[in-house]
Protein backbone atom coordinates (compact mmCIF):
# COMPACT_ATOMS: atom_id res chain seq x y z
CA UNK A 1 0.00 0.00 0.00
CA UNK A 2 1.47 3.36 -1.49
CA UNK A 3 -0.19 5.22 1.44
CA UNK A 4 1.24 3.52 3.94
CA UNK A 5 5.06 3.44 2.38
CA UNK A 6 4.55 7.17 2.19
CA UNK A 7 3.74 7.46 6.01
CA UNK A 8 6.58 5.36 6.98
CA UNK A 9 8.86 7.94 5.04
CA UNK A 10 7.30 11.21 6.69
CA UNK A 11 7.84 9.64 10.12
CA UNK A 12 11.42 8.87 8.71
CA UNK A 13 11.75 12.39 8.06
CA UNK A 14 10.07 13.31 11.68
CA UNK A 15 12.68 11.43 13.22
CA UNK A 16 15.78 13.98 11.43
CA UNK A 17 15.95 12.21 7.94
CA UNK A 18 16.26 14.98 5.35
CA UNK A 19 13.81 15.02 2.85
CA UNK A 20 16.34 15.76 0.26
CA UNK A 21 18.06 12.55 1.36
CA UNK A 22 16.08 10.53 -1.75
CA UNK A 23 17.75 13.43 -4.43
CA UNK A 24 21.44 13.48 -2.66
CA UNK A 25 21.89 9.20 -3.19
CA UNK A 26 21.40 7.17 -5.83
CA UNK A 27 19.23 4.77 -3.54
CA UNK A 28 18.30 4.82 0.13
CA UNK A 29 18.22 1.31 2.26
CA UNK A 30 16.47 1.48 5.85
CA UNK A 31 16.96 -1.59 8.11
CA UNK A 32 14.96 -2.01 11.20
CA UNK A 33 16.99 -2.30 13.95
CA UNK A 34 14.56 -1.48 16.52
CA UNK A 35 10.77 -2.25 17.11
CA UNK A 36 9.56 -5.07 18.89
CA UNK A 37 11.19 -8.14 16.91
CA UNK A 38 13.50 -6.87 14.52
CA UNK A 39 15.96 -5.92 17.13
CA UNK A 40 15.58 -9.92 18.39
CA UNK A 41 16.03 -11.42 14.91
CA UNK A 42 19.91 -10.19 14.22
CA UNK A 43 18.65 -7.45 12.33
CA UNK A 44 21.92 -5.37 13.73
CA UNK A 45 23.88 -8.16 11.82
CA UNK A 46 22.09 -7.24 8.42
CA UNK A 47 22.80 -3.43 8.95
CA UNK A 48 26.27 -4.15 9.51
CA UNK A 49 26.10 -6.26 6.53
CA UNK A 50 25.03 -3.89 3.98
CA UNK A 51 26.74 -0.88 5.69
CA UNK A 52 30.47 -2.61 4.98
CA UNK A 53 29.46 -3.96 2.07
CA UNK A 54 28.52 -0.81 0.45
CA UNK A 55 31.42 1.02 2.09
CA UNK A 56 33.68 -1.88 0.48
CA UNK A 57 32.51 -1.59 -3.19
CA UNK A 58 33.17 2.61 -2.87
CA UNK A 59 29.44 2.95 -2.96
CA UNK A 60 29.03 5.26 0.12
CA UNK A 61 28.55 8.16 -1.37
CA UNK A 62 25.80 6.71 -3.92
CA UNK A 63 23.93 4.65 -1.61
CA UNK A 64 23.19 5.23 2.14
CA UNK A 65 22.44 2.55 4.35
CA UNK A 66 20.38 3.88 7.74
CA UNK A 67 19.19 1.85 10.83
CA UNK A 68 15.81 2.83 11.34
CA UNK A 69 13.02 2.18 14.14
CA UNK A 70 9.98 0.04 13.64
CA UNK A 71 8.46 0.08 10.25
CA UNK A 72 5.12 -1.22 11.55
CA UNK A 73 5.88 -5.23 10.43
CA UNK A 74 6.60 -7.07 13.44
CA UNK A 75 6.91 -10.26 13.08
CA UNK A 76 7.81 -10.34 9.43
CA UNK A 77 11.86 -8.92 10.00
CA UNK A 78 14.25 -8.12 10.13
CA UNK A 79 12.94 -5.33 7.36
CA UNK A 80 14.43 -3.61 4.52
CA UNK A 81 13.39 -0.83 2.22
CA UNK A 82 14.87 0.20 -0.30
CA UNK A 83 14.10 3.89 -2.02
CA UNK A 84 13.47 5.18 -3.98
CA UNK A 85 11.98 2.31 -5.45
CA UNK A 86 10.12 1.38 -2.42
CA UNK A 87 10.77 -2.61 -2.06
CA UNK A 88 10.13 -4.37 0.97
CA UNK A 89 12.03 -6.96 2.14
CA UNK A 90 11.10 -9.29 5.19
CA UNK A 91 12.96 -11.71 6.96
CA UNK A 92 16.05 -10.19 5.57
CA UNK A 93 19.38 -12.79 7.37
CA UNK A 94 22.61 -12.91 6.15
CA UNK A 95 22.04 -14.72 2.93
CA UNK A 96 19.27 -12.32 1.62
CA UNK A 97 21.36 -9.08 2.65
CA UNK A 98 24.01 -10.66 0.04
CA UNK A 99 21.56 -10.91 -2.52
CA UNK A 100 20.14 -7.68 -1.65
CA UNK A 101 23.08 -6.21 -2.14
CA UNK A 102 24.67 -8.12 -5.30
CA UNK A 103 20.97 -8.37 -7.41
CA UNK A 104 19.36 -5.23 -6.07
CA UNK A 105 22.19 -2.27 -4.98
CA UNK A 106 24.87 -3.55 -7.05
CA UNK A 107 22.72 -5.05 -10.09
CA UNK A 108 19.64 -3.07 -9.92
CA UNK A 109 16.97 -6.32 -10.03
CA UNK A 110 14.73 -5.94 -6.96
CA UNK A 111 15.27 -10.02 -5.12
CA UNK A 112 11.67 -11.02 -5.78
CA UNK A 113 12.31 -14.19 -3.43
CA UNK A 114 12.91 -11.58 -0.34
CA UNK A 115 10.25 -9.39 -1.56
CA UNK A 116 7.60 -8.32 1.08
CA UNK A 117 3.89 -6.97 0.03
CA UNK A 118 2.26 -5.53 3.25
CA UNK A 119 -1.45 -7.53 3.73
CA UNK A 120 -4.21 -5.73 4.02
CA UNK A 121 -5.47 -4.48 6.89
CA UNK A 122 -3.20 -5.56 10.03
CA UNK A 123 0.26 -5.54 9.26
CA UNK A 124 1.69 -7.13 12.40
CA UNK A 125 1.78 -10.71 12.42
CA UNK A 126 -0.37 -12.32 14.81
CA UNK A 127 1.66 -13.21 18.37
CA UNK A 128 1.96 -17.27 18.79
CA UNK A 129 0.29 -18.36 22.09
């Protein structure tokens, strides 16, 4: 849902992201490092990740990668956007943050196997009891 992308970026941009962020870099990758779950599911490890890993290729300056609070998905991380073409990825370990990186960042095909399409209505997933 377009409308609910867009809110996630304003309250990106409430929390000190510059708007002009989007127009400075090429693209702009957000992993949820905090929230409810995210935080519990190594998503720290896939910032990390994709933060050397750009650094590494020279790519800093092109592509910014930014640890951001929940993205209102718990359950479904650890989450990563990706702007400005706004793709979702969920469950994003070790393995997808590679492909992430070497299909999407580096080759510029979104990783449809990683890809995440918010359902409608309730976009937390149910807790277990």
């Amino acid at each position: 849902d377009r409308r609910f992308a867009f809110g996630v970026y304003l309250r990106l941009i409430a929390l000190g992201f510059s708007e002009h962020a989007r127009f400075v870099f090429e693209r702009h990758v957000f992993v949820c490092t905090g929230g409810k779950t995210c935080g519990s599911q190594d998503s720290a490890a896939t910032f990390d990740y994709l933060k050397g890993a750009i650094r590494d290729a020279g790519l800093a300056q092109e592509v910014r990668i930014n640890q951001s609070g929940c993205m209102g998905q718990c359950g479904y991380g650890p989450m990563v956007v990706v702007y400005p073409e706004d793709v979702w990825y969920a469950g994003v370990d070790a393995a997808g943050a590679k492909r992430i990186l070497d299909e999407h960042l580096l080759g510029g095909t979104p990783v449809e196997a990683l890809r995440y399409i918010a359902p409608p209505g309730e976009y937390k997933k149910p807790k277990e009891s």
